[in-house]
Protein backbone atom coordinates (compact mmCIF):
# COMPACT_ATOMS: atom_id res chain seq x y z
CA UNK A 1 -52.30 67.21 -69.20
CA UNK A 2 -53.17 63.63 -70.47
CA UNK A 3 -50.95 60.87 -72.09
CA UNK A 4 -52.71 58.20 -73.92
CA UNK A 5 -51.57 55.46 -72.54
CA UNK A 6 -51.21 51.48 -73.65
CA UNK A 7 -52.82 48.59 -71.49
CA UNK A 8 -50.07 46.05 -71.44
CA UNK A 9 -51.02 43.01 -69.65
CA UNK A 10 -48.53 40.43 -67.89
CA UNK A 11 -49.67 36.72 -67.11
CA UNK A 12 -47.95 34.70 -64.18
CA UNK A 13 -47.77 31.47 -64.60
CA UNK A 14 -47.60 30.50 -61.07
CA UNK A 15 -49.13 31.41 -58.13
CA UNK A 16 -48.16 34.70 -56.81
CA UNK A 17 -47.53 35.21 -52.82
CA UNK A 18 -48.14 38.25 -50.94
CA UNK A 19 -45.86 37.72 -48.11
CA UNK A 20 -44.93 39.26 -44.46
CA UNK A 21 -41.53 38.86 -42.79
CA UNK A 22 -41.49 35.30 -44.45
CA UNK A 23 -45.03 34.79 -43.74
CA UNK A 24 -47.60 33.77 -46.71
CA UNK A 25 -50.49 36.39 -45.88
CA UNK A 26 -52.68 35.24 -48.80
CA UNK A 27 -51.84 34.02 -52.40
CA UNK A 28 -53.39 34.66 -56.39
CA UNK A 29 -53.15 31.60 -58.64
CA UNK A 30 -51.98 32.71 -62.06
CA UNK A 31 -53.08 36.21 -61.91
CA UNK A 32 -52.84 38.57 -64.40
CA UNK A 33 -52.26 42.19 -64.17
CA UNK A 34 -52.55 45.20 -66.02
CA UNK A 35 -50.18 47.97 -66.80
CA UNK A 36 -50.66 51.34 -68.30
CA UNK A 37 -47.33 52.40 -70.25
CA UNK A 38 -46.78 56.17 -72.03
CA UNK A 39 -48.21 55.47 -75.45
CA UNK A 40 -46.19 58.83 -76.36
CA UNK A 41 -49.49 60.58 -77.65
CA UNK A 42 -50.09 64.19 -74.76
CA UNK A 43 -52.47 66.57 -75.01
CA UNK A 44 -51.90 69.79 -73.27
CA UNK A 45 -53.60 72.68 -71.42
CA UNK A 46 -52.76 75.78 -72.79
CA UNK A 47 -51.60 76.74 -69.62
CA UNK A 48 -48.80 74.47 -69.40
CA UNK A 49 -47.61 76.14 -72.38
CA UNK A 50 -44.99 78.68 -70.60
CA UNK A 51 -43.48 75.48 -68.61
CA UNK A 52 -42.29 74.47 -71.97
CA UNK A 53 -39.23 76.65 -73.38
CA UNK A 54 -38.80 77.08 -76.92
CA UNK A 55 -34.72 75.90 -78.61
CA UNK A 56 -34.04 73.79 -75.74
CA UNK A 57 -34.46 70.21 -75.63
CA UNK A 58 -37.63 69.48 -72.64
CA UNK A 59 -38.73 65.39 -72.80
CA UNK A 60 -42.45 65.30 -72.16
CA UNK A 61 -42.07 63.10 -69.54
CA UNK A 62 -39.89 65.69 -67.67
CA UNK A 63 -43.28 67.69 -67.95
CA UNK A 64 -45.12 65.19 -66.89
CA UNK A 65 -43.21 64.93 -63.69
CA UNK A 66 -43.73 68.29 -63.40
CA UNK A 67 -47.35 68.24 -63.52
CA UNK A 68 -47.57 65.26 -61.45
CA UNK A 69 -45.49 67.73 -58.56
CA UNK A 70 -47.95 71.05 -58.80
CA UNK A 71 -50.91 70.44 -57.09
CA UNK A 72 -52.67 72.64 -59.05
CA UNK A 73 -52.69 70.30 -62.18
CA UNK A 74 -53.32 66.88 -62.65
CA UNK A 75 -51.92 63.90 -65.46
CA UNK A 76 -54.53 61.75 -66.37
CA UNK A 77 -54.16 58.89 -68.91
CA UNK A 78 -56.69 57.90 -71.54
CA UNK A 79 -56.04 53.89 -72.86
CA UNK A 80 -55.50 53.24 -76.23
CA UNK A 81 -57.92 50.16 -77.21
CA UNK A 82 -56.89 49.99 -80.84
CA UNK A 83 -53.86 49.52 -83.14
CA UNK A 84 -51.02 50.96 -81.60
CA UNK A 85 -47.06 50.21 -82.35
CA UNK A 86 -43.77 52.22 -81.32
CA UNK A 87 -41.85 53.27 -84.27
CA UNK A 88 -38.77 54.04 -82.07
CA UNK A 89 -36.66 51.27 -83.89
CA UNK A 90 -35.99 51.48 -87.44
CA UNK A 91 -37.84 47.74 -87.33
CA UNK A 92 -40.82 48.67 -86.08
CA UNK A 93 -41.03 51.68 -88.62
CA UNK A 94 -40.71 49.17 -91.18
CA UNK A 95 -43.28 46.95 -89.44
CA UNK A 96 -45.75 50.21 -89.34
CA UNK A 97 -45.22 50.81 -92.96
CA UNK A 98 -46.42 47.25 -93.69
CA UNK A 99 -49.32 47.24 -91.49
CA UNK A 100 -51.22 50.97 -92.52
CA UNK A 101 -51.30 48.82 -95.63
CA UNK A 102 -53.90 46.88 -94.46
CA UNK A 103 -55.83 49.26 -91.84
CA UNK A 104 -59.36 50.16 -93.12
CA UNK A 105 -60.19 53.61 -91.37
């Protein structure tokens, strides 16, 4: 199974301590780190299929947390690098609708 997934990067503005029972081990200086979130976009081996049951409500990530438990398959992610937006709030819908106005594909 793979997810697409969305880089989502979060800046500290101050320096950030790796501690040890109160001790500073070592310390990064405005680092900046980067996140992979679900970008809600799976592609499936057919053999997951049966995992899935048909008139039942199953969230995908319920099969991803399946697939992440067998050993026998593996989740990998693939990051989106382009225009991407959630369209899970009316809002955003609205803000989608504006902005495939002005996409050139």
């Amino acid at each position: 199974m793979a997810v697409a997934s969305i880089p989502y990067v979060v800046n500290v503005p101050y320096a950030v301590l790796e501690t040890d029972n109160h001790e500073v081990k070592s310390f990064f200086e405005k680092p900046s780190y980067t996140y992979y979130s679900n970008g809600g976009i799976y592609f499936l081996n057919a053999s997951l299929k049966g995992d899935v049951k048909s008139n039942a409500f199953f969230d995908a990530t319920d099969l991803m947390n399946l697939v992440i438990d067998r050993k026998e398959n593996k989740l990998v992610h693939y990051p989106l690098l382009c225009y991407w937006l959630d369209i899970g709030k009316p809002q955003d819908y609205i803000k989608a609708q504006e902005d495939i106005k002005h996409l050139n594909f």
